[in-house]
C-alpha atoms as a PDB file:
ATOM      1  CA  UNK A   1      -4.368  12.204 -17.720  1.00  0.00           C
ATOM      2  CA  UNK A   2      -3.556  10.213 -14.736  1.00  0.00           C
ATOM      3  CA  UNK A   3      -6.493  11.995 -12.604  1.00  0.00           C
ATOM      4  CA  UNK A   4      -9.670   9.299 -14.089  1.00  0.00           C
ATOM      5  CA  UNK A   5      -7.228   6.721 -12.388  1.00  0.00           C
ATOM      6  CA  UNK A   6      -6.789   8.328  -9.361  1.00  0.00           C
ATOM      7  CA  UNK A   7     -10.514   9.971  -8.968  1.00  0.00           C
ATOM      8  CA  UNK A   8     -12.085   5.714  -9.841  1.00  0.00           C
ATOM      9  CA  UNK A   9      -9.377   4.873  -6.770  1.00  0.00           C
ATOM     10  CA  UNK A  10     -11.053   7.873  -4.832  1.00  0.00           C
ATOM     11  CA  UNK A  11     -14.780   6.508  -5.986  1.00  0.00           C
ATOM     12  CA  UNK A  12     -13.978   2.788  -4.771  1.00  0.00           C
ATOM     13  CA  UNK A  13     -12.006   4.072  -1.396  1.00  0.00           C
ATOM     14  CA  UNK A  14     -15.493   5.938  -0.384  1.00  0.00           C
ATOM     15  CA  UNK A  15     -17.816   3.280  -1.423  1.00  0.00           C
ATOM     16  CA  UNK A  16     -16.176   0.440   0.368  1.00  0.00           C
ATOM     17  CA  UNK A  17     -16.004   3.100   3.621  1.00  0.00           C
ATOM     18  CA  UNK A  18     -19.788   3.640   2.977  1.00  0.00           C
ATOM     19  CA  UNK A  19     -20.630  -0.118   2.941  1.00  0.00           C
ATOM     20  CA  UNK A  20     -18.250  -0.677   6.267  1.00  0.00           C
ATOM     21  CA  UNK A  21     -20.101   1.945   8.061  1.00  0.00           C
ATOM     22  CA  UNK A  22     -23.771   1.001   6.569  1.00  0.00           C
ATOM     23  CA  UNK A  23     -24.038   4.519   4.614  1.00  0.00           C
ATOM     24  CA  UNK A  24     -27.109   4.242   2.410  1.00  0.00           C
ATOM     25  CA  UNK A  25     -26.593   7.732   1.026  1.00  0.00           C
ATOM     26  CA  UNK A  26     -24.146   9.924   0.365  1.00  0.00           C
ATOM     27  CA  UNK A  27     -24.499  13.601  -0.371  1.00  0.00           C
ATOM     28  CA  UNK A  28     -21.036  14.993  -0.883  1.00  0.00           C
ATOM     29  CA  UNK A  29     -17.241  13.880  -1.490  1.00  0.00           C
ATOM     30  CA  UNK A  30     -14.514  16.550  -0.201  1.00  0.00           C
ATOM     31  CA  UNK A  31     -11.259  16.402  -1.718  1.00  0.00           C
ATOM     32  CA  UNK A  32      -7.978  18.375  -0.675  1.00  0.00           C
ATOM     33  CA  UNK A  33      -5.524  18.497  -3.028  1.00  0.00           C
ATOM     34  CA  UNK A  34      -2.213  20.581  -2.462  1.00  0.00           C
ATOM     35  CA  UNK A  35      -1.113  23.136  -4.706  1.00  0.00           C
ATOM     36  CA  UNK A  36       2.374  21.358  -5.113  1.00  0.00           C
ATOM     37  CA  UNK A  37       0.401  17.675  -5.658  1.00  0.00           C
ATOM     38  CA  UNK A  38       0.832  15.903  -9.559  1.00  0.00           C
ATOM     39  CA  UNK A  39      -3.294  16.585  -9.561  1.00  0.00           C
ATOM     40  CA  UNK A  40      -5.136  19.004 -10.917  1.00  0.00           C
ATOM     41  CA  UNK A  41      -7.736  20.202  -9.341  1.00  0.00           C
ATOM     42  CA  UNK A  42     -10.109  21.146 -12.579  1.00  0.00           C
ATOM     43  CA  UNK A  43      -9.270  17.662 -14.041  1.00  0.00           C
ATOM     44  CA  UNK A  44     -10.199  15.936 -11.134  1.00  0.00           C
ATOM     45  CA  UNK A  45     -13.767  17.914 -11.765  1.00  0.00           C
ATOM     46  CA  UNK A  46     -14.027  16.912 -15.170  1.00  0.00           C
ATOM     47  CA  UNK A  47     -13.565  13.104 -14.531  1.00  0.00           C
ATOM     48  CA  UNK A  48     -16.014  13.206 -11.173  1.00  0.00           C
ATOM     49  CA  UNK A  49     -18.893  12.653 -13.470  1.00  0.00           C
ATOM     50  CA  UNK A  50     -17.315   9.209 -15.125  1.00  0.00           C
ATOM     51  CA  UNK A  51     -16.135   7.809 -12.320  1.00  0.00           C
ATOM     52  CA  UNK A  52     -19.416   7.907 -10.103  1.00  0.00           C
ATOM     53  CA  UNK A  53     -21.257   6.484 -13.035  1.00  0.00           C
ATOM     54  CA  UNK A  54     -23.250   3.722 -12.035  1.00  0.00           C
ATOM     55  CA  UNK A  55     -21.573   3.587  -8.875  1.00  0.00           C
ATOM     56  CA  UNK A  56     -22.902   4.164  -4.884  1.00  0.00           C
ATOM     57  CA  UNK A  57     -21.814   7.973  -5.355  1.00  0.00           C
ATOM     58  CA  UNK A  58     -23.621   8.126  -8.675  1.00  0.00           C
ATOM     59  CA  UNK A  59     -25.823  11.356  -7.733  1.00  0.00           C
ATOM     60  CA  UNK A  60     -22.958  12.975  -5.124  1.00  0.00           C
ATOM     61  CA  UNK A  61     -21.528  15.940  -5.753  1.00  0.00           C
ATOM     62  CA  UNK A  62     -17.741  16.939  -5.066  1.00  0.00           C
ATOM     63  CA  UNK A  63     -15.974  19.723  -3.537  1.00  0.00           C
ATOM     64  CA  UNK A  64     -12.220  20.771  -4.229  1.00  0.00           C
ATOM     65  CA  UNK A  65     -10.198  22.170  -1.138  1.00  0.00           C
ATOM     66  CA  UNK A  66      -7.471  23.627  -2.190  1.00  0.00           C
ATOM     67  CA  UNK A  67      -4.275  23.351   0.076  1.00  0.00           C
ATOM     68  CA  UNK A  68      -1.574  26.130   0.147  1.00  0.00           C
ATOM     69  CA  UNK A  69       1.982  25.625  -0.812  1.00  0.00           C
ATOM     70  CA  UNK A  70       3.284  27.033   2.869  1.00  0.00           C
ATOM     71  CA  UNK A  71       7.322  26.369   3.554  1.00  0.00           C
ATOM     72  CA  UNK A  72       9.341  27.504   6.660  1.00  0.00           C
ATOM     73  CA  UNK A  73      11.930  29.885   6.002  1.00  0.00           C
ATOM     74  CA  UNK A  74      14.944  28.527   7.647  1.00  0.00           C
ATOM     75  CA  UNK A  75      16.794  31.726   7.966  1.00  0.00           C
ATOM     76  CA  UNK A  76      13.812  33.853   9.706  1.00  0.00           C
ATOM     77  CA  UNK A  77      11.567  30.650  10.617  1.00  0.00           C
ATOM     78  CA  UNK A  78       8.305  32.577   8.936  1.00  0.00           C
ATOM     79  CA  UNK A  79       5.762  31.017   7.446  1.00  0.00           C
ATOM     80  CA  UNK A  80       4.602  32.101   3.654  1.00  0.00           C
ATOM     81  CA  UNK A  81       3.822  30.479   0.468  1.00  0.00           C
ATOM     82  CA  UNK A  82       6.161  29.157  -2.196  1.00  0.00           C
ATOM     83  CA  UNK A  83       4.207  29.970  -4.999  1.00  0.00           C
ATOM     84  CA  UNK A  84       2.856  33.840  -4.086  1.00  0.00           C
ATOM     85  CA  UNK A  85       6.666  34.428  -3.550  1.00  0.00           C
ATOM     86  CA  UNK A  86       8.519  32.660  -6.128  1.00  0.00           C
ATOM     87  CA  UNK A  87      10.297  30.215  -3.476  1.00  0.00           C
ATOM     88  CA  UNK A  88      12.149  33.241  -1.680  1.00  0.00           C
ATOM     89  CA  UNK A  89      11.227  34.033   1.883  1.00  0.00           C
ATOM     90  CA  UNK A  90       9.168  37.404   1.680  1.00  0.00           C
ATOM     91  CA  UNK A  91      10.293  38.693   5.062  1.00  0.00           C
ATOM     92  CA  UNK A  92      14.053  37.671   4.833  1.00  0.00           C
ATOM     93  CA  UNK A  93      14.562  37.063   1.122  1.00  0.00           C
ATOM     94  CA  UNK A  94      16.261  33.979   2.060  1.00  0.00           C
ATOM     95  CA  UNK A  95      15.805  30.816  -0.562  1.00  0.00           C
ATOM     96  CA  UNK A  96      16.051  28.350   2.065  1.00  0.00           C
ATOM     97  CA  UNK A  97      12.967  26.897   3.154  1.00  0.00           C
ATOM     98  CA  UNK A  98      10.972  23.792   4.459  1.00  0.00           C
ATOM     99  CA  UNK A  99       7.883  22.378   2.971  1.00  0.00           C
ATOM    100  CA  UNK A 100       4.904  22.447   5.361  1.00  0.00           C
ATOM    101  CA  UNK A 101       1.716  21.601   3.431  1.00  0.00           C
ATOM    102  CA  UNK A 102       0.902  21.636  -0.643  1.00  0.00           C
ATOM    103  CA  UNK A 103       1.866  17.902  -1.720  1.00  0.00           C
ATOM    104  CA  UNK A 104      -1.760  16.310  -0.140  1.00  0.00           C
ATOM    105  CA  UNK A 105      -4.197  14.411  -1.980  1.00  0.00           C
ATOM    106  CA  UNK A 106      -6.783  13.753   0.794  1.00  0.00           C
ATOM    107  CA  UNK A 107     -10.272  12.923   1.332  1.00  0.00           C
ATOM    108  CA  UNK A 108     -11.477  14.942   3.770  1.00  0.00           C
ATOM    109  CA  UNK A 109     -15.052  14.124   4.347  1.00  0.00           C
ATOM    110  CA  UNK A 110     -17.691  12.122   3.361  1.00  0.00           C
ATOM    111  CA  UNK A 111     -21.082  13.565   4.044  1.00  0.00           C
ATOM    112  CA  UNK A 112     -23.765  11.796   4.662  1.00  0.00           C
ATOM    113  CA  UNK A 113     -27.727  12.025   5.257  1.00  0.00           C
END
């Protein structure tokens, strides 16, 4: 389970921006992670809680945003998701298509108060 790695990286990324920008508290951590992205979204839940231990973010919470899987058919140039349609274009039924979002692993926001 790669995602403790990844959500410590997350956890030291936020603090160091906190301490930059003289944040004393923080309240909440938003994530986007992309449907097609190597995390998963419930594991990166589950290790939240370990990672903030002891830490800045200790008593933040986190919210998941989950980002669609959208591709561009390149026959019919619609827009639809790869996943709800099984990688064919639903308009078209063409099996050519361009990824637009779904491999992201942001942080989105930071709130503070």
């Amino acid at each position: 389970m790669h995602e403790l790695g990844v959500v410590i990286e997350v956890v030291k990324t936020v603090e160091n921006f906190a301490v930059r920008n003289k944040l004393t508290k923080i309240d909440t951590v938003v994530l986007q992670i992309g449907e097609l992205s190597s995390m998963i979204p419930k594991y990166i839940e589950d290790c939240y809680p370990a990672a903030v231990d002891g830490t800045l973010l200790e008593s933040t919470k986190l919210k998941v945003e989950i980002l669609p899987a959208n591709a561009i058919c390149r026959s019919c140039n619609k827009v639809y998701n790869l996943l709800q349609n099984k990688k064919e274009c639903p308009f078209c039924k063409n099996k050519s298509w361009e990824l637009l979002s779904g491999r992201e692993f942001l942080i989105k926001e930071i709130v503070a108060y």
